[in-house]
PDB file of N, CA and C in Angstrom:
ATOM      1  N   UNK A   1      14.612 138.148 105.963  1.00  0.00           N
ATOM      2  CA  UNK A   1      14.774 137.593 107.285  1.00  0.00           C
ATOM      3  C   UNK A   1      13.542 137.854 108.154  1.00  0.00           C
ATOM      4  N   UNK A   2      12.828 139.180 107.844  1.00  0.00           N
ATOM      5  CA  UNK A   2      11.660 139.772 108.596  1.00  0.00           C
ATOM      6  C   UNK A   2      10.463 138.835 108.467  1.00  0.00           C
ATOM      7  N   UNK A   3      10.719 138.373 107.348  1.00  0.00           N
ATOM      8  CA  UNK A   3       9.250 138.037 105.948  1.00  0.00           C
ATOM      9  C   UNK A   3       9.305 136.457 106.730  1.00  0.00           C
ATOM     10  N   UNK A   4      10.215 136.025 106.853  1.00  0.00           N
ATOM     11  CA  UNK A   4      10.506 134.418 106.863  1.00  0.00           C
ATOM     12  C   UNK A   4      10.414 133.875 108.627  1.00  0.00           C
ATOM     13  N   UNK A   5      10.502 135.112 109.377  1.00  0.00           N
ATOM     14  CA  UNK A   5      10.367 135.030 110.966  1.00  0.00           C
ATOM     15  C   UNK A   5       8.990 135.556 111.479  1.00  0.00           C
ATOM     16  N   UNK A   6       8.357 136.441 110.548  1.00  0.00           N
ATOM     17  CA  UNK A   6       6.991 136.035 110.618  1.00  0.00           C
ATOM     18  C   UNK A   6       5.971 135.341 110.509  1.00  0.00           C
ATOM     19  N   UNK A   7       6.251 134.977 109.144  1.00  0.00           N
ATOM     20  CA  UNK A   7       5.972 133.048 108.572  1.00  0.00           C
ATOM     21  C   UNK A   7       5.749 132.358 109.302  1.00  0.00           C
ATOM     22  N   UNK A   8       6.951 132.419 110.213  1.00  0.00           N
ATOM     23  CA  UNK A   8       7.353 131.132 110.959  1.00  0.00           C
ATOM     24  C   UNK A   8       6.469 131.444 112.259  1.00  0.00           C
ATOM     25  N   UNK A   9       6.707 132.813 112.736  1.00  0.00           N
ATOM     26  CA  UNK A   9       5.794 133.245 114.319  1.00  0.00           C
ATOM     27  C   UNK A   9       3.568 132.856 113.798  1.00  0.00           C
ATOM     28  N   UNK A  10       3.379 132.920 112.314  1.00  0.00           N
ATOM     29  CA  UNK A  10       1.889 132.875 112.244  1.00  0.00           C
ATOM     30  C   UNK A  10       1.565 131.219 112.000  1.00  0.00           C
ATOM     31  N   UNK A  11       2.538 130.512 111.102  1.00  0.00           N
ATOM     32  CA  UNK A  11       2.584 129.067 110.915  1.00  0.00           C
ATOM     33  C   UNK A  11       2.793 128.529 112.766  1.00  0.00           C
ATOM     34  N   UNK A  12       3.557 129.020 113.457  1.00  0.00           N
ATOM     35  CA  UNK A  12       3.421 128.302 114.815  1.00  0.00           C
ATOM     36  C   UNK A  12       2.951 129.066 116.037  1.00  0.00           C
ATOM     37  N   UNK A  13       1.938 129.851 115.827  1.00  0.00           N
ATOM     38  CA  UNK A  13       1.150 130.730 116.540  1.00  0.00           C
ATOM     39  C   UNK A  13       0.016 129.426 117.000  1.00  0.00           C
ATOM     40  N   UNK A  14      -0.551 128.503 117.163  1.00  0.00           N
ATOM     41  CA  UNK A  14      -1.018 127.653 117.651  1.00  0.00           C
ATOM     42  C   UNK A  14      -2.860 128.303 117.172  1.00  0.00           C
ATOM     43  N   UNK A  15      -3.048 128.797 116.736  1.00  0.00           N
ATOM     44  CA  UNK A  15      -4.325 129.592 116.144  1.00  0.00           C
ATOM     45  C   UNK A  15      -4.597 130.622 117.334  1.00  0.00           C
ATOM     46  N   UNK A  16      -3.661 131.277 117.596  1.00  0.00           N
ATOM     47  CA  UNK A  16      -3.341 132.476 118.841  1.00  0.00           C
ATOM     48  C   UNK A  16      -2.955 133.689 118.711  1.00  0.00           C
ATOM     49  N   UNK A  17      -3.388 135.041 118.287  1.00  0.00           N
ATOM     50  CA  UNK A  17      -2.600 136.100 117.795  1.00  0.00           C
ATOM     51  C   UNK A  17      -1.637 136.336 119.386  1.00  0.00           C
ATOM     52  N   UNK A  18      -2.171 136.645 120.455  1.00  0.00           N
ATOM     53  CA  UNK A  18      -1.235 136.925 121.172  1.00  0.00           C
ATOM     54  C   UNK A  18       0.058 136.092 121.184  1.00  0.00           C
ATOM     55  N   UNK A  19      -0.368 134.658 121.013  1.00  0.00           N
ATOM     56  CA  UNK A  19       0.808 133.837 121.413  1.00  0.00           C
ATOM     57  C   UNK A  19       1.731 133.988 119.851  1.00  0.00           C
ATOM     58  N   UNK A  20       1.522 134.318 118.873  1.00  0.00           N
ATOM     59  CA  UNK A  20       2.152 134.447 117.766  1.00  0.00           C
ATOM     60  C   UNK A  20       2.585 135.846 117.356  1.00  0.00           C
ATOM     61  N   UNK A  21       2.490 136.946 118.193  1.00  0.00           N
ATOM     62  CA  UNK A  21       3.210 138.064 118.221  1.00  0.00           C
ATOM     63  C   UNK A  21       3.679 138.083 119.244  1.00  0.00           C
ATOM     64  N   UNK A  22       3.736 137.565 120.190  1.00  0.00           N
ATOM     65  CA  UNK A  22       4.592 137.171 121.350  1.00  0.00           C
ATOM     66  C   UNK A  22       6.149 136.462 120.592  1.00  0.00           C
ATOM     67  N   UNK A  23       5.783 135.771 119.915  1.00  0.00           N
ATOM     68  CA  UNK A  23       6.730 134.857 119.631  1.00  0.00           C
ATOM     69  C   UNK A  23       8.075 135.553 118.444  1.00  0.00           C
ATOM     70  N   UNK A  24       7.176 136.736 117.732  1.00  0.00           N
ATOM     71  CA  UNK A  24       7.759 137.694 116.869  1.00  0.00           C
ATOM     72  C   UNK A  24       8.578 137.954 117.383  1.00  0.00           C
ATOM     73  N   UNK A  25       8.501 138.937 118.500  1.00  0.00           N
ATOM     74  CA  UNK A  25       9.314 139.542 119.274  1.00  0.00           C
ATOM     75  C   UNK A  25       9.887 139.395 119.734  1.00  0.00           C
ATOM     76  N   UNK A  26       9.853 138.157 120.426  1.00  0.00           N
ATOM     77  CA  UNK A  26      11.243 137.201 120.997  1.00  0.00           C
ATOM     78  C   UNK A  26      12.048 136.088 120.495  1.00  0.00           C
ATOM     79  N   UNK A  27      11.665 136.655 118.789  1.00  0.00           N
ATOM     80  CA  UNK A  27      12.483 135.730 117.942  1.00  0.00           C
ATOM     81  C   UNK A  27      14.286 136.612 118.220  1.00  0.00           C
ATOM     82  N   UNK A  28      14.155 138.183 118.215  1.00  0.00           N
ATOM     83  CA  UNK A  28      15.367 138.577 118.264  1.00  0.00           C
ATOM     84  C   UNK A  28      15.290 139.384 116.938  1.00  0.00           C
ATOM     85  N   UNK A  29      16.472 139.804 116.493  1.00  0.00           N
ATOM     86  CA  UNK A  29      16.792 140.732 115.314  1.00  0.00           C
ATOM     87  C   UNK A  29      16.169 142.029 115.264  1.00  0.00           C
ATOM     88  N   UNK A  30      15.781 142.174 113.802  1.00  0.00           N
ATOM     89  CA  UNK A  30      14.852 142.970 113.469  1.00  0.00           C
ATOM     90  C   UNK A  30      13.049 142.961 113.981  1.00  0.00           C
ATOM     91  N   UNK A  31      12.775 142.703 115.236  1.00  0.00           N
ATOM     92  CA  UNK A  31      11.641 142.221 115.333  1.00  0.00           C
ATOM     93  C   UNK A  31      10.012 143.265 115.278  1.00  0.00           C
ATOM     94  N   UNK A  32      10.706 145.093 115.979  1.00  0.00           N
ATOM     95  CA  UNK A  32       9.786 145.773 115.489  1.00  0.00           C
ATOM     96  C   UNK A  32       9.218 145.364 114.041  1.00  0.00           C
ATOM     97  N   UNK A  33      10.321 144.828 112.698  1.00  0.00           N
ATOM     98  CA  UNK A  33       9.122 145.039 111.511  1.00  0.00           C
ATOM     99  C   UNK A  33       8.895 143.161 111.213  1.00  0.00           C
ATOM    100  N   UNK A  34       9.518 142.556 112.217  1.00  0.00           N
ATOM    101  CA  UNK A  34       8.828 140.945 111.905  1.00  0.00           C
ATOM    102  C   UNK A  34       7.288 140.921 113.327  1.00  0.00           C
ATOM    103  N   UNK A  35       7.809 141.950 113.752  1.00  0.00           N
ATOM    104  CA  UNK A  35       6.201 142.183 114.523  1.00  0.00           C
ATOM    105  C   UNK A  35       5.074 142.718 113.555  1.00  0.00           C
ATOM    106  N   UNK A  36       5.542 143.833 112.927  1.00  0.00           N
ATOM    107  CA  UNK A  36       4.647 144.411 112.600  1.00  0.00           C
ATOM    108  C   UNK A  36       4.176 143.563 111.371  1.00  0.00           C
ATOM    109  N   UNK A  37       4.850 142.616 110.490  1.00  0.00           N
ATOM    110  CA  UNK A  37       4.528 141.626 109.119  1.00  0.00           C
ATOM    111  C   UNK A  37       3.377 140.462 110.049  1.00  0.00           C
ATOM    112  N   UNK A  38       3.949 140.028 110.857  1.00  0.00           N
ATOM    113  CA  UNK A  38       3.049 139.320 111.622  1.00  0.00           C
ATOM    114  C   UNK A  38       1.564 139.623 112.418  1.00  0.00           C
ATOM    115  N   UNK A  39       1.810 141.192 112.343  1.00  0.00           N
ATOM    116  CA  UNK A  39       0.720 141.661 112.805  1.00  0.00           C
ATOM    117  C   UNK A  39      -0.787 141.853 111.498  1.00  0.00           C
ATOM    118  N   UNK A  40       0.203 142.260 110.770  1.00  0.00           N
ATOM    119  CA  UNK A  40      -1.038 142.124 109.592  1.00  0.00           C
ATOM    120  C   UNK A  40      -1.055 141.430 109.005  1.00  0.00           C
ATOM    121  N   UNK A  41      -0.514 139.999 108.637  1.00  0.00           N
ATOM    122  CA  UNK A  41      -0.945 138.858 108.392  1.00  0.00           C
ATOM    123  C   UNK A  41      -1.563 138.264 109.462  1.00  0.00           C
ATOM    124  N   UNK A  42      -1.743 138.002 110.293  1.00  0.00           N
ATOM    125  CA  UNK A  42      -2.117 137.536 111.310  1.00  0.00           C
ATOM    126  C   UNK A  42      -3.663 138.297 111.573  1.00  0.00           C
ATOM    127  N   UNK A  43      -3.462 139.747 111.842  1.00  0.00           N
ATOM    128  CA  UNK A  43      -4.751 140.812 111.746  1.00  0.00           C
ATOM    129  C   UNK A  43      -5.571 140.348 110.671  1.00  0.00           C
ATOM    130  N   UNK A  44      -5.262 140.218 109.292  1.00  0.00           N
ATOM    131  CA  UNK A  44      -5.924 139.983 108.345  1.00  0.00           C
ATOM    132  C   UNK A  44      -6.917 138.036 108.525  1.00  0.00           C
ATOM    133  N   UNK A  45      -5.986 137.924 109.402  1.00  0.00           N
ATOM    134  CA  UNK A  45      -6.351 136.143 109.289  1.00  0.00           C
ATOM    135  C   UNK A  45      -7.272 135.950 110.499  1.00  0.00           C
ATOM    136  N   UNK A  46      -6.956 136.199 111.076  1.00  0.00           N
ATOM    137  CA  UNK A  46      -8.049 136.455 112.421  1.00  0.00           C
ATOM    138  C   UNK A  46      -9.236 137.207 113.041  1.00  0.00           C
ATOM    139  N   UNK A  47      -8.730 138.605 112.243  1.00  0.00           N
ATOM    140  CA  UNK A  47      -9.855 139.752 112.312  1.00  0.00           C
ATOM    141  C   UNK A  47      -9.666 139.976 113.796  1.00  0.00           C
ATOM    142  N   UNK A  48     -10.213 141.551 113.853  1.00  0.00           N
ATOM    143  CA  UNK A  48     -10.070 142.441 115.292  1.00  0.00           C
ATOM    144  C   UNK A  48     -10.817 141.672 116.183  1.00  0.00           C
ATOM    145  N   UNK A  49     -11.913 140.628 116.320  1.00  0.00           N
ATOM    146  CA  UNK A  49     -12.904 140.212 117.003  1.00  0.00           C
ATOM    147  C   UNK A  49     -12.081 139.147 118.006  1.00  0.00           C
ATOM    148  N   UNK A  50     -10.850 138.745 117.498  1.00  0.00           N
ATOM    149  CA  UNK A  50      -9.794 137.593 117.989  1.00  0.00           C
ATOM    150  C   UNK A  50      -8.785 138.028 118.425  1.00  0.00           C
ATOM    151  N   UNK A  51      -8.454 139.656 118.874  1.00  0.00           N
ATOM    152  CA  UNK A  51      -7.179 139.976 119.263  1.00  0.00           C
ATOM    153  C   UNK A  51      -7.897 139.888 120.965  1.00  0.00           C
ATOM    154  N   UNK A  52      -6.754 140.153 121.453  1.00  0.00           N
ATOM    155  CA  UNK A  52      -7.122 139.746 123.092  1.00  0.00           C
ATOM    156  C   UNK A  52      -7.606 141.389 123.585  1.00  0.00           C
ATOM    157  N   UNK A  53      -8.630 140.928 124.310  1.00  0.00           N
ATOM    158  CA  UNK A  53      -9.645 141.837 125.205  1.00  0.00           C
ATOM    159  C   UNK A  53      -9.003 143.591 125.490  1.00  0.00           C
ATOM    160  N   UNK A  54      -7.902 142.690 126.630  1.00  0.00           N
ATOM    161  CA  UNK A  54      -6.794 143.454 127.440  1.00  0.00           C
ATOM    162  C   UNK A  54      -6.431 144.339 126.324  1.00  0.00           C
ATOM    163  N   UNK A  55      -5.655 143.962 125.457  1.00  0.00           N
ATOM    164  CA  UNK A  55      -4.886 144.605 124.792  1.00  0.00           C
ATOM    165  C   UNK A  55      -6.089 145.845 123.902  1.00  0.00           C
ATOM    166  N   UNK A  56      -7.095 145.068 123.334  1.00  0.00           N
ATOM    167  CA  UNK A  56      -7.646 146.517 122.930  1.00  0.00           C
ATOM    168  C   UNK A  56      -7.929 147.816 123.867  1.00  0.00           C
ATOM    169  N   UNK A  57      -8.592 147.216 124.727  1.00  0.00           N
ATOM    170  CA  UNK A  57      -8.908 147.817 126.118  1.00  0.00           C
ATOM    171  C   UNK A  57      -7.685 149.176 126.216  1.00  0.00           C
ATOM    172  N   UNK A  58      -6.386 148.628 125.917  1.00  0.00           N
ATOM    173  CA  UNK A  58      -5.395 149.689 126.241  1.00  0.00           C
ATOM    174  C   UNK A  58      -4.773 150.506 125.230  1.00  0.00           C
ATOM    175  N   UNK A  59      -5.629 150.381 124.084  1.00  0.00           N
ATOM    176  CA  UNK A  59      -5.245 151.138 123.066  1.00  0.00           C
ATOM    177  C   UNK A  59      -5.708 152.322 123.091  1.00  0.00           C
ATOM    178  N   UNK A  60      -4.549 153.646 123.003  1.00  0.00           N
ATOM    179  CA  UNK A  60      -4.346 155.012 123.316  1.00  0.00           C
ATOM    180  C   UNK A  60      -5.106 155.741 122.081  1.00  0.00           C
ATOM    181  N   UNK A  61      -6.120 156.443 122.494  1.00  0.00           N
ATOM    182  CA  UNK A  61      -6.570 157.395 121.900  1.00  0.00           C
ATOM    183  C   UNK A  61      -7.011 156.446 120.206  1.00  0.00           C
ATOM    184  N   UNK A  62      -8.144 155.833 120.961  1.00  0.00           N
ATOM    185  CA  UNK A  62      -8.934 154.482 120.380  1.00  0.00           C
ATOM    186  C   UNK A  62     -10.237 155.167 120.233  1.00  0.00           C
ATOM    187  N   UNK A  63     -11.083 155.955 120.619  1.00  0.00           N
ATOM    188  CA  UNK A  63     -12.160 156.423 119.827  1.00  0.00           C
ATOM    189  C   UNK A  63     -11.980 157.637 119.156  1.00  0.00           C
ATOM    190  N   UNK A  64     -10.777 158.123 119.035  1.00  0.00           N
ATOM    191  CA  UNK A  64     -10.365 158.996 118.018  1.00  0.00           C
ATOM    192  C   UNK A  64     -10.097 157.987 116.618  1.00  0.00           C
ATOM    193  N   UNK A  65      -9.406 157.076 116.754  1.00  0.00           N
ATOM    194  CA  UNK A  65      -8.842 156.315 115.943  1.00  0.00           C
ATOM    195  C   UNK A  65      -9.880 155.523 115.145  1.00  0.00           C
ATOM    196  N   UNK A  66     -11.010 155.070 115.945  1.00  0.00           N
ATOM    197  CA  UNK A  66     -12.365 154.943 115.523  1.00  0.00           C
ATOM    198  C   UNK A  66     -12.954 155.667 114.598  1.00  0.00           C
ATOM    199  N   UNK A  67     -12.973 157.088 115.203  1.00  0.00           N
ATOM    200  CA  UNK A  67     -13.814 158.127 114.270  1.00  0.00           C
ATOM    201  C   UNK A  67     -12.943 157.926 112.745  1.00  0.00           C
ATOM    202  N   UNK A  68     -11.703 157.979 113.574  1.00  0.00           N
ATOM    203  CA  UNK A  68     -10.954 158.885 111.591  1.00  0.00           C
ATOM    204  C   UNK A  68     -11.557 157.193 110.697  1.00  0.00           C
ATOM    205  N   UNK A  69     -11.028 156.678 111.439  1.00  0.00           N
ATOM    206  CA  UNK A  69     -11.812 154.956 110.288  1.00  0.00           C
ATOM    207  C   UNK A  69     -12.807 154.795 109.556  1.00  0.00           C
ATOM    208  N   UNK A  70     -13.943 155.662 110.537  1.00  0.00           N
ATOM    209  CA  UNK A  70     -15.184 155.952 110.018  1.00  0.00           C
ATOM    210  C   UNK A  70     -15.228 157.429 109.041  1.00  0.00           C
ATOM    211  N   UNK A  71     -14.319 157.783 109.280  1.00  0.00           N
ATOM    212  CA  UNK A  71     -14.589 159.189 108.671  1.00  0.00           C
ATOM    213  C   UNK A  71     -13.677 158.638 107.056  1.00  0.00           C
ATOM    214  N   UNK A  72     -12.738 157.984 107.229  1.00  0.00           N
ATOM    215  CA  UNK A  72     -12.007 157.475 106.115  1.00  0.00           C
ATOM    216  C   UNK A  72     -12.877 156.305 105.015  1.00  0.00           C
ATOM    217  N   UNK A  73     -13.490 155.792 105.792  1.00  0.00           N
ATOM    218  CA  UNK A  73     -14.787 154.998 105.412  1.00  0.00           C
ATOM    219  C   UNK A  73     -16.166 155.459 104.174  1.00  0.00           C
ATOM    220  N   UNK A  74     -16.344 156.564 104.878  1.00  0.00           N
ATOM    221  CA  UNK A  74     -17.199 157.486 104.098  1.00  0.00           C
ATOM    222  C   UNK A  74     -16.488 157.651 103.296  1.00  0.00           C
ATOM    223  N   UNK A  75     -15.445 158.376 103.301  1.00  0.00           N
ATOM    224  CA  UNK A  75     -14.553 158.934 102.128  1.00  0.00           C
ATOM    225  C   UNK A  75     -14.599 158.610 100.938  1.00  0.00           C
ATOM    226  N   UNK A  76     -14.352 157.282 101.358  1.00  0.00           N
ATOM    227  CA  UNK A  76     -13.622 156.394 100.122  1.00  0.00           C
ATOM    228  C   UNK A  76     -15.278 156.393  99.546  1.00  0.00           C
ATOM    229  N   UNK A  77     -16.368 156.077 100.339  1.00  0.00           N
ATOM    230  CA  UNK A  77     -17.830 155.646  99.609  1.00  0.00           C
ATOM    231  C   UNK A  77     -17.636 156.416  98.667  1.00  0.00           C
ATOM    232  N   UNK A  78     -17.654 157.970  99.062  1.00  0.00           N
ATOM    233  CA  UNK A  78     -17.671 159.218  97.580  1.00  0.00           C
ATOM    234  C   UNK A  78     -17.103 159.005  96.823  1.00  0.00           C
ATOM    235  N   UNK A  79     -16.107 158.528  96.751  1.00  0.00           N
ATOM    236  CA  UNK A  79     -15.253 158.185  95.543  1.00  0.00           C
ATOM    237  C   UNK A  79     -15.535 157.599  94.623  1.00  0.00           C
ATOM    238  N   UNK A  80     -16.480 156.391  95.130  1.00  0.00           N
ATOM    239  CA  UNK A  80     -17.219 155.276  93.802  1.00  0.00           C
ATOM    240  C   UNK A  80     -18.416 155.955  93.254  1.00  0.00           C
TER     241      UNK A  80
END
C-alpha cells in the first residue's frame, strides 16, 4: 500500500520533490513510510541540488551530518 502510494505521489509529483512529498503525506494511512519510499526514490531521481532551498536551510545539526558523510566516505575508500 506504502510502495504503490509512493509510485503514485513520484509518477504525479509534476517534476517537483516538494510538491510530490507533499502529496505523500496527505495521501493518509501509513504515510511516515510512503514519505519516506518517496523520499528516496524521488532523492535518488532528482539529487540533493533539486530539493527546495528552505528546507535544507533547516536541517538540524547539518554540518555534523556533513562531516560523518565525509568521514563515511573515506571509509569506505580504505576498503577498496
Amino acid at each position: 500500500n506504502a510502495l504503490e502510494a509512493a509510485l503514485w505521489a513520484f509518477w504525479s509529483d509534476e517534476d517537483s520533490f516538494e510538491k510530490g512529498v507533499l502529496a505523500a503525506v496527505n495521501l493518509g494511512d501509513d504515510t511516515d513510510t510512503t514519505a519516506a519510499i518517496y523520499g528516496g526514490l524521488a532523492g535518488a531521481y532528482y539529487g540533493y541540488k533539486n530539493l527546495p532551498k528552505r528546507w535544507l536551510d533547516d536541517i538540524y545539526a547539518k554540518n555534523f551530518i556533513i562531516c560523518v558523510c565525509k568521514w563515511m566516505t573515506y571509509e569506505t575508500g580504505k576498503l577498496s
